[in-house]
C-alpha atoms as a PDB file:
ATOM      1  CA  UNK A   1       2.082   1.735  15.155  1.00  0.00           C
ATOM      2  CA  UNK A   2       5.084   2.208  12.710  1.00  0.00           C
ATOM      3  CA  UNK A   3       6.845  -1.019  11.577  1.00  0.00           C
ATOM      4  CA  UNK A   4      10.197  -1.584  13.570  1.00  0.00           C
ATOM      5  CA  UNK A   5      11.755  -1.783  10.300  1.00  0.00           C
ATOM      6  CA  UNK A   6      10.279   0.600   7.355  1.00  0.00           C
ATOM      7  CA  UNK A   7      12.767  -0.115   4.713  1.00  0.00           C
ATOM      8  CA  UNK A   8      15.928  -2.386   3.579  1.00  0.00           C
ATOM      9  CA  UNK A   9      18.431  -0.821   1.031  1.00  0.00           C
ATOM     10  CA  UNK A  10      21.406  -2.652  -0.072  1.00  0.00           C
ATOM     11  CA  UNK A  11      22.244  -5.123  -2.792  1.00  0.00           C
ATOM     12  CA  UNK A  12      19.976  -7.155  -4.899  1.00  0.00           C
ATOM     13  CA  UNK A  13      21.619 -10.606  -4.362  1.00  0.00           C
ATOM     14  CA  UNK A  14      18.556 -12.885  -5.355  1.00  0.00           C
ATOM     15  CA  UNK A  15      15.589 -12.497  -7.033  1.00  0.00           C
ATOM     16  CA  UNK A  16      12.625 -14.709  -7.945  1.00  0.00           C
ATOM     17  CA  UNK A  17       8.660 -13.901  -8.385  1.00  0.00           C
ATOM     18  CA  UNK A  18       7.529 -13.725  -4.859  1.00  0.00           C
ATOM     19  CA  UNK A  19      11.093 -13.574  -3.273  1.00  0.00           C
ATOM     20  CA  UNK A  20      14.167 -11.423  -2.741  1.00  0.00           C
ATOM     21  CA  UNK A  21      17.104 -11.721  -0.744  1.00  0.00           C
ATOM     22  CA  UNK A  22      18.849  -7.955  -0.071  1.00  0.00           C
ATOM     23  CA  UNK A  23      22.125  -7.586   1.242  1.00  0.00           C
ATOM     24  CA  UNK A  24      22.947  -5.002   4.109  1.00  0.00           C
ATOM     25  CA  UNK A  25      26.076  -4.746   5.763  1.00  0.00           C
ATOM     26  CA  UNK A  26      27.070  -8.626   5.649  1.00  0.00           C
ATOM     27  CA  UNK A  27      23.319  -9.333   6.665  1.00  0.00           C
ATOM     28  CA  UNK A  28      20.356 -11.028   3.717  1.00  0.00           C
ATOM     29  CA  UNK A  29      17.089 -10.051   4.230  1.00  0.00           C
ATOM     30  CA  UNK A  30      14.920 -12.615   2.858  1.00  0.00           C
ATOM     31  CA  UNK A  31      11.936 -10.183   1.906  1.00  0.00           C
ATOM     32  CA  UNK A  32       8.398 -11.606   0.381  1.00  0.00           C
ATOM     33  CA  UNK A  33       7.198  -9.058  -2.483  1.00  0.00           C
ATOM     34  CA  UNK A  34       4.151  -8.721  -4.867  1.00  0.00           C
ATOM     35  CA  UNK A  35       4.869  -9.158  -9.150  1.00  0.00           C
ATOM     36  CA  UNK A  36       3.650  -5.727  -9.116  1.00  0.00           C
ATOM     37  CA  UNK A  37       7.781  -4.785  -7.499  1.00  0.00           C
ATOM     38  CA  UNK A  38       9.123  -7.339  -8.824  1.00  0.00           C
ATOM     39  CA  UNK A  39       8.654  -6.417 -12.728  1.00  0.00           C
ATOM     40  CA  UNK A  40      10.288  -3.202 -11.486  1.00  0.00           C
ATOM     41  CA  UNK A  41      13.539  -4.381  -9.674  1.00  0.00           C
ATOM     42  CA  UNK A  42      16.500  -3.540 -11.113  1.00  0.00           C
ATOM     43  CA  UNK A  43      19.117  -5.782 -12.335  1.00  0.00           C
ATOM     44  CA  UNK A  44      20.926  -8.647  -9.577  1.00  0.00           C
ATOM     45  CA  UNK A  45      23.459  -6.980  -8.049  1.00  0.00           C
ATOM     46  CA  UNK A  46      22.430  -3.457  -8.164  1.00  0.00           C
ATOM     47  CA  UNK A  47      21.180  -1.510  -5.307  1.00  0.00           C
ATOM     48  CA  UNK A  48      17.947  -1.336  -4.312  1.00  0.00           C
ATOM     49  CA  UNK A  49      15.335  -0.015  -1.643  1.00  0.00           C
ATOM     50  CA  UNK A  50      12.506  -1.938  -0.359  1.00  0.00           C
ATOM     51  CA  UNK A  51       9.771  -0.177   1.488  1.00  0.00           C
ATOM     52  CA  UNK A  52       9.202  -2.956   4.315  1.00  0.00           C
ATOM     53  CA  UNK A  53       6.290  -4.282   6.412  1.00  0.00           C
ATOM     54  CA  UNK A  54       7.233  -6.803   9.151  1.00  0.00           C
ATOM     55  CA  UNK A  55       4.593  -9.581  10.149  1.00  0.00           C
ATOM     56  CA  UNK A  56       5.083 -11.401  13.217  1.00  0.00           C
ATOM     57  CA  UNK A  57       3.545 -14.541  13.795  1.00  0.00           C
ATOM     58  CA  UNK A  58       3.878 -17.671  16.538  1.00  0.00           C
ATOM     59  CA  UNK A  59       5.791 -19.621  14.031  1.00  0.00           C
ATOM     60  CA  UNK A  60       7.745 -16.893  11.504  1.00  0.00           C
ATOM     61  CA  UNK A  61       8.656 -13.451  11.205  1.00  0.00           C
ATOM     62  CA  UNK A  62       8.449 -12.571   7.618  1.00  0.00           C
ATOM     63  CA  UNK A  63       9.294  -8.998   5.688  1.00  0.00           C
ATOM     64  CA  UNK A  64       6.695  -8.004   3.077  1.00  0.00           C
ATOM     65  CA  UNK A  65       8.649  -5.430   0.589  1.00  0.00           C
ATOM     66  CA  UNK A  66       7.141  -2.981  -1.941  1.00  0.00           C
ATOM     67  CA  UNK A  67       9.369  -0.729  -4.070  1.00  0.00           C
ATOM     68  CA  UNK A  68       6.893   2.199  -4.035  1.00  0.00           C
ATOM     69  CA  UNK A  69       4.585   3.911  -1.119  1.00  0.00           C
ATOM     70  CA  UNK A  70       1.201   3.364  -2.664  1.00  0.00           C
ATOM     71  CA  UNK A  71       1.275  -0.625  -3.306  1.00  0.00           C
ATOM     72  CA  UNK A  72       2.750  -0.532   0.696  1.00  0.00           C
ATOM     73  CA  UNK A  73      -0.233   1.551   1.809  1.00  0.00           C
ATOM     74  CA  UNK A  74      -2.848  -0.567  -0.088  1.00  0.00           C
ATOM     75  CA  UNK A  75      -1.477  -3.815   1.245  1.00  0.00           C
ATOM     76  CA  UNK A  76      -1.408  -2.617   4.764  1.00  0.00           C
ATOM     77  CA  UNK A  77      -4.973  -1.164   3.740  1.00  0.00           C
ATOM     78  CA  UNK A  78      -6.126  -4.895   2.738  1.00  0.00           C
ATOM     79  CA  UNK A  79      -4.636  -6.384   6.095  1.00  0.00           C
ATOM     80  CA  UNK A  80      -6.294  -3.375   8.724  1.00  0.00           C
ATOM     81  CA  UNK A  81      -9.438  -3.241   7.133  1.00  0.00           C
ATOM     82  CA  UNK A  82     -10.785  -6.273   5.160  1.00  0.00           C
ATOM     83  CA  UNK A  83     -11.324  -9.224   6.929  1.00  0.00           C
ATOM     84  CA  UNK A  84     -10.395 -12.821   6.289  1.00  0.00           C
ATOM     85  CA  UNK A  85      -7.654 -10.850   4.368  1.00  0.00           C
ATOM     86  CA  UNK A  86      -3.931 -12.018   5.412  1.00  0.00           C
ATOM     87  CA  UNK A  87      -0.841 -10.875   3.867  1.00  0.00           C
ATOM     88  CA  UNK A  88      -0.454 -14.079   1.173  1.00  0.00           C
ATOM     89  CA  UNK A  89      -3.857 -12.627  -0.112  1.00  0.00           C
ATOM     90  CA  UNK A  90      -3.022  -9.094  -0.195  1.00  0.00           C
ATOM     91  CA  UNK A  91       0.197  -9.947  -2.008  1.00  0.00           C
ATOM     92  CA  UNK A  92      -2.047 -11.873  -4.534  1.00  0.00           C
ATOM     93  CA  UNK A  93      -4.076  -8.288  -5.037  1.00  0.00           C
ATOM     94  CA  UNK A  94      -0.876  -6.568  -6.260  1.00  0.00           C
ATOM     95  CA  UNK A  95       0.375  -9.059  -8.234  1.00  0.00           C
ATOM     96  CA  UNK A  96      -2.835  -9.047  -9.931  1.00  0.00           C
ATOM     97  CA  UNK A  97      -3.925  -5.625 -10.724  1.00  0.00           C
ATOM     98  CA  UNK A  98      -2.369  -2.076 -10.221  1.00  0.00           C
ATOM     99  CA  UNK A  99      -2.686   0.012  -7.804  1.00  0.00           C
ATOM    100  CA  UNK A 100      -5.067   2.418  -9.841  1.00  0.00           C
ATOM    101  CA  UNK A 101      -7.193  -0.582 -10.799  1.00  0.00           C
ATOM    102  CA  UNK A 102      -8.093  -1.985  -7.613  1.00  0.00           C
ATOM    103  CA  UNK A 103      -9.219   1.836  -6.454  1.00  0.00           C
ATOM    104  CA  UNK A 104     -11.230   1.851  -9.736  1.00  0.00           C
ATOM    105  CA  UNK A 105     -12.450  -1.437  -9.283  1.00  0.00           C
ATOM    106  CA  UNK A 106     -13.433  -0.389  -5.498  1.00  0.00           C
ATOM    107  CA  UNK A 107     -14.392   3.171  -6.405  1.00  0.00           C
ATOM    108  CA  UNK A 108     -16.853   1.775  -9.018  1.00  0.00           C
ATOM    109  CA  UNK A 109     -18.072  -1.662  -6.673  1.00  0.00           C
ATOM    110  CA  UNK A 110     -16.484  -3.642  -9.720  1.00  0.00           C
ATOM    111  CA  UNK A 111     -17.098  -7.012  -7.671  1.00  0.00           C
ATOM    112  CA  UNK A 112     -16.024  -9.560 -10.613  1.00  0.00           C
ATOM    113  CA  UNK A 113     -12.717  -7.674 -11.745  1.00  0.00           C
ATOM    114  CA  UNK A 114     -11.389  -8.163  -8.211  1.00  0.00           C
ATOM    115  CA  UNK A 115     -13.026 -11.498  -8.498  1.00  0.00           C
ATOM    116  CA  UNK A 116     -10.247 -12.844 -11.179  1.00  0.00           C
ATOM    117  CA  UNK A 117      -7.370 -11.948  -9.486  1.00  0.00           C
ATOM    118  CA  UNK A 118      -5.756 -15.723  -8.514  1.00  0.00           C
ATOM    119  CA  UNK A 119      -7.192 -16.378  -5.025  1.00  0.00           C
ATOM    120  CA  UNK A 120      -9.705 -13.993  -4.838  1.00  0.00           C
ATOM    121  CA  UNK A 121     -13.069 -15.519  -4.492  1.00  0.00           C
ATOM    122  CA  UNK A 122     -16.784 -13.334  -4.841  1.00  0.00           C
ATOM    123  CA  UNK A 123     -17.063 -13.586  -1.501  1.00  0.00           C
ATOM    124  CA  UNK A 124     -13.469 -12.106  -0.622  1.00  0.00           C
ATOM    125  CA  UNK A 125     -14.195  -9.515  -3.528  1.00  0.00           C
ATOM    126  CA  UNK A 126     -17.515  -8.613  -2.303  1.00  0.00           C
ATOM    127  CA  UNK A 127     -16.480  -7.545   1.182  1.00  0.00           C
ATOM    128  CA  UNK A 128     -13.259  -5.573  -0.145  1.00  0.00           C
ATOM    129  CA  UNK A 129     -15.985  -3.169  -1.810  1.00  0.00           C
ATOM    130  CA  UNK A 130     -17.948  -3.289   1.032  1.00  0.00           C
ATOM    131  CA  UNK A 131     -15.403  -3.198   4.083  1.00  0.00           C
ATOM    132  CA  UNK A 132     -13.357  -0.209   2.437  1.00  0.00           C
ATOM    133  CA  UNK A 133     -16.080   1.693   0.995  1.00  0.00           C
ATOM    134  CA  UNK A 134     -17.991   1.460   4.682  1.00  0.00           C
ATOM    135  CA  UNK A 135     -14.989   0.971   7.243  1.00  0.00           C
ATOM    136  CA  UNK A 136     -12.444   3.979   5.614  1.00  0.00           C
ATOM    137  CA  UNK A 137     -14.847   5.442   3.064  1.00  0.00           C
ATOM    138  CA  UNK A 138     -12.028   5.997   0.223  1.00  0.00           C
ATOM    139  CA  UNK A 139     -14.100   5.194  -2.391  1.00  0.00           C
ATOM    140  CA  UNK A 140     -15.058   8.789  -2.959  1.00  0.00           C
ATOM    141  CA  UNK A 141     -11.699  10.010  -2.908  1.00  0.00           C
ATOM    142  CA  UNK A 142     -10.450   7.261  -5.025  1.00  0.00           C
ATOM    143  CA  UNK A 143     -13.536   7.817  -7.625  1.00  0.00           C
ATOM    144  CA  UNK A 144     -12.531  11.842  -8.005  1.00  0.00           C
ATOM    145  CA  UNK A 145      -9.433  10.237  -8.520  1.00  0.00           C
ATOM    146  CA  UNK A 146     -10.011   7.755 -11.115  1.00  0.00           C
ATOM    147  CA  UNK A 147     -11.867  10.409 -12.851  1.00  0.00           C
ATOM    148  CA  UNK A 148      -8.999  13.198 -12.585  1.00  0.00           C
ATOM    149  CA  UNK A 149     -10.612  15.511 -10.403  1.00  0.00           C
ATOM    150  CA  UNK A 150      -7.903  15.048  -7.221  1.00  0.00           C
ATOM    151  CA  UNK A 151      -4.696  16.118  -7.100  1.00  0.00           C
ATOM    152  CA  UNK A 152      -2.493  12.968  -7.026  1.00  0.00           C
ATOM    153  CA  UNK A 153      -0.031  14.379  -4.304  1.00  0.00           C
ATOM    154  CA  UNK A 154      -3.240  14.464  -2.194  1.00  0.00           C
ATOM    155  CA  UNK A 155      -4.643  10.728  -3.504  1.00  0.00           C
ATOM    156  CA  UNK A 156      -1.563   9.279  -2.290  1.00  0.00           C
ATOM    157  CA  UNK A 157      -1.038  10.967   1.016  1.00  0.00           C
ATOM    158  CA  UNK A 158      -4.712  10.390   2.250  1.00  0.00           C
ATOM    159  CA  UNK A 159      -3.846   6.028   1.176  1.00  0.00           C
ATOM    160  CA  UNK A 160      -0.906   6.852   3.237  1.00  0.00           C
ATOM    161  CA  UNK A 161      -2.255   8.354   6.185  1.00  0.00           C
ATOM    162  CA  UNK A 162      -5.324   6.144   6.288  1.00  0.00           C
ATOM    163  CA  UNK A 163      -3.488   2.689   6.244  1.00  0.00           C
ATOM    164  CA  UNK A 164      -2.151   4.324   9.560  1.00  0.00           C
ATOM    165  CA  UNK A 165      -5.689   4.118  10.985  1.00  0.00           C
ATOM    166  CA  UNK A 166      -6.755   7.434  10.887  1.00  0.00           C
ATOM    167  CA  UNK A 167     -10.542   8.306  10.067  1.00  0.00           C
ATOM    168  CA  UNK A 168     -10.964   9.704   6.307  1.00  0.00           C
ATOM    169  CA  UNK A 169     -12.919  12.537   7.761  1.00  0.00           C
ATOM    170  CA  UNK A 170      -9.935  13.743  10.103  1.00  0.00           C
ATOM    171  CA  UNK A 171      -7.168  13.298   7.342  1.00  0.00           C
ATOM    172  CA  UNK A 172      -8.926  14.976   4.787  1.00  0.00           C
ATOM    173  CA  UNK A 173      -9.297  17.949   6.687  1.00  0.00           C
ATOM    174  CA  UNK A 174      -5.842  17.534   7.964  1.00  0.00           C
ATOM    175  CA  UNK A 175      -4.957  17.272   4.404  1.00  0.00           C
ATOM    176  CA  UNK A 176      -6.623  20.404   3.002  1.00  0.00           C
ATOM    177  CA  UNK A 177      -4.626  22.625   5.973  1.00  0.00           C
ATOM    178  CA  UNK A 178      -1.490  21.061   5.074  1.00  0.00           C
ATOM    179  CA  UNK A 179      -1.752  22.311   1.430  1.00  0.00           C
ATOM    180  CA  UNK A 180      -3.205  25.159   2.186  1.00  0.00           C
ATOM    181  CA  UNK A 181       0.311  26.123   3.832  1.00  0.00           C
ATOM    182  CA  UNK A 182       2.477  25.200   1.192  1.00  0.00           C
ATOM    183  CA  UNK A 183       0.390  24.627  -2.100  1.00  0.00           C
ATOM    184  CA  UNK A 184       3.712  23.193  -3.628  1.00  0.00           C
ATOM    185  CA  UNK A 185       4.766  20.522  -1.079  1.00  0.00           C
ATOM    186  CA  UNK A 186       5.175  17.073  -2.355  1.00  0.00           C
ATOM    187  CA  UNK A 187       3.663  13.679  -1.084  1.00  0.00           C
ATOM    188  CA  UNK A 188       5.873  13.111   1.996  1.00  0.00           C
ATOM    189  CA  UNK A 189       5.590  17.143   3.128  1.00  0.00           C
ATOM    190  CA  UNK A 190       1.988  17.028   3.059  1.00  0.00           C
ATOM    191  CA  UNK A 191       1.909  13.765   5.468  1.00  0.00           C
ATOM    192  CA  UNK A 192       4.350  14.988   7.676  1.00  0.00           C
ATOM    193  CA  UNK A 193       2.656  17.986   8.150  1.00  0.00           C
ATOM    194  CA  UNK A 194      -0.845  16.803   8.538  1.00  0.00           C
ATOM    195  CA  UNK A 195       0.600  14.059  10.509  1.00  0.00           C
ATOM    196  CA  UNK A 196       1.670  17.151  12.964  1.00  0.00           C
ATOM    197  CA  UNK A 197      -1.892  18.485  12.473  1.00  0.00           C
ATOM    198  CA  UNK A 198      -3.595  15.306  13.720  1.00  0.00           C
ATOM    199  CA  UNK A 199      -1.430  14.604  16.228  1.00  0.00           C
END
């Protein structure tokens, strides 16, 4: 189901490791984000756009912001398909490795370099490798990719799609018709269109 609010653009009014408050028309969204954005946000008082993932709970609604697609996917990724994993903890995997290096460290079953990421026990690391090599089966696709045998257009549009809930299987061959009718289309073309395909 897509999040009631995908992204906040407006002024950077406050900004500290884990928090930022964005201004949008006269309203400040008090948005939770990894280090991974956070290193990368521009200057107080400058613009900026959040890519947003709303929580709700009994007791708080809380934003979760990322400033590109691919740390977004791979949170919502931790939070669908890894249990025991909650949002604090899949904050705590991109603040404490890339992007690239978690699918390497998946790809590759790399149990104690997700193990020494603050909060991260063996046991949590363990069933990361496990539940997303066995529940969405990206490990292949991020392995080719690691090793520079994907295109990354297609890398990040299959992290994209699955973190949606579709079946690997199903987007990849949604995937490979999408490209196959325009060869040049970027990242968001190729998921809208195989979005159309698997719908």
């Amino acid at each position: 189901m897509p999040d009631m609010i995908a992204f906040v653009e407006g002024d950077l009014v406050e900004a500290l490791p884990t928090r930022v408050v964005v201004s949008v028309n006269g309203l400040g969204y008090s948005v939770q984000v990894p280090l991974s954005s956070f290193n990368q946000l521009p200057p107080v008082n400058r613009r900026v756009r959040l890519l947003t993932h709303l929580v709700v709970r009994e007791d708080a609604h809380q934003l979760y912001g990322f400033l590109t697609a691919q740390e977004r996917d791979l949170f919502l990724l931790l939070l669908q398909h890894v249990s025991g994993v909650g949002p604090k903890m899949a904050l705590a995997v991109l603040s404490g490795m890339s992007v690239s290096s978690f699918k390497n460290a998946v790809a590759r079953g790399e149990v104690n370099l997700l193990a020494r990421v603050k909060g991260i026990g063996r046991k949590t690391a363990e069933r990361m490798v496990l539940e997303l090599k066995d529940k969405v089966g990206v490990a292949a696709a991020w392995e080719a990719a690691a090793e520079g045998k994907t295109d990354q257009r297609m890398d990040d549009a299959l992290m994209a799609l699955l973190s949606l809930g579709f079946k690997q299987v199903e987007v990849q061959k949604a995937l490979r018709q999408a490209q196959a009718a325009a060869a040049d289309a970027d990242t968001e073309t190729l998921i809208r269109q195989a979005l159309k395909i698997l719908a």
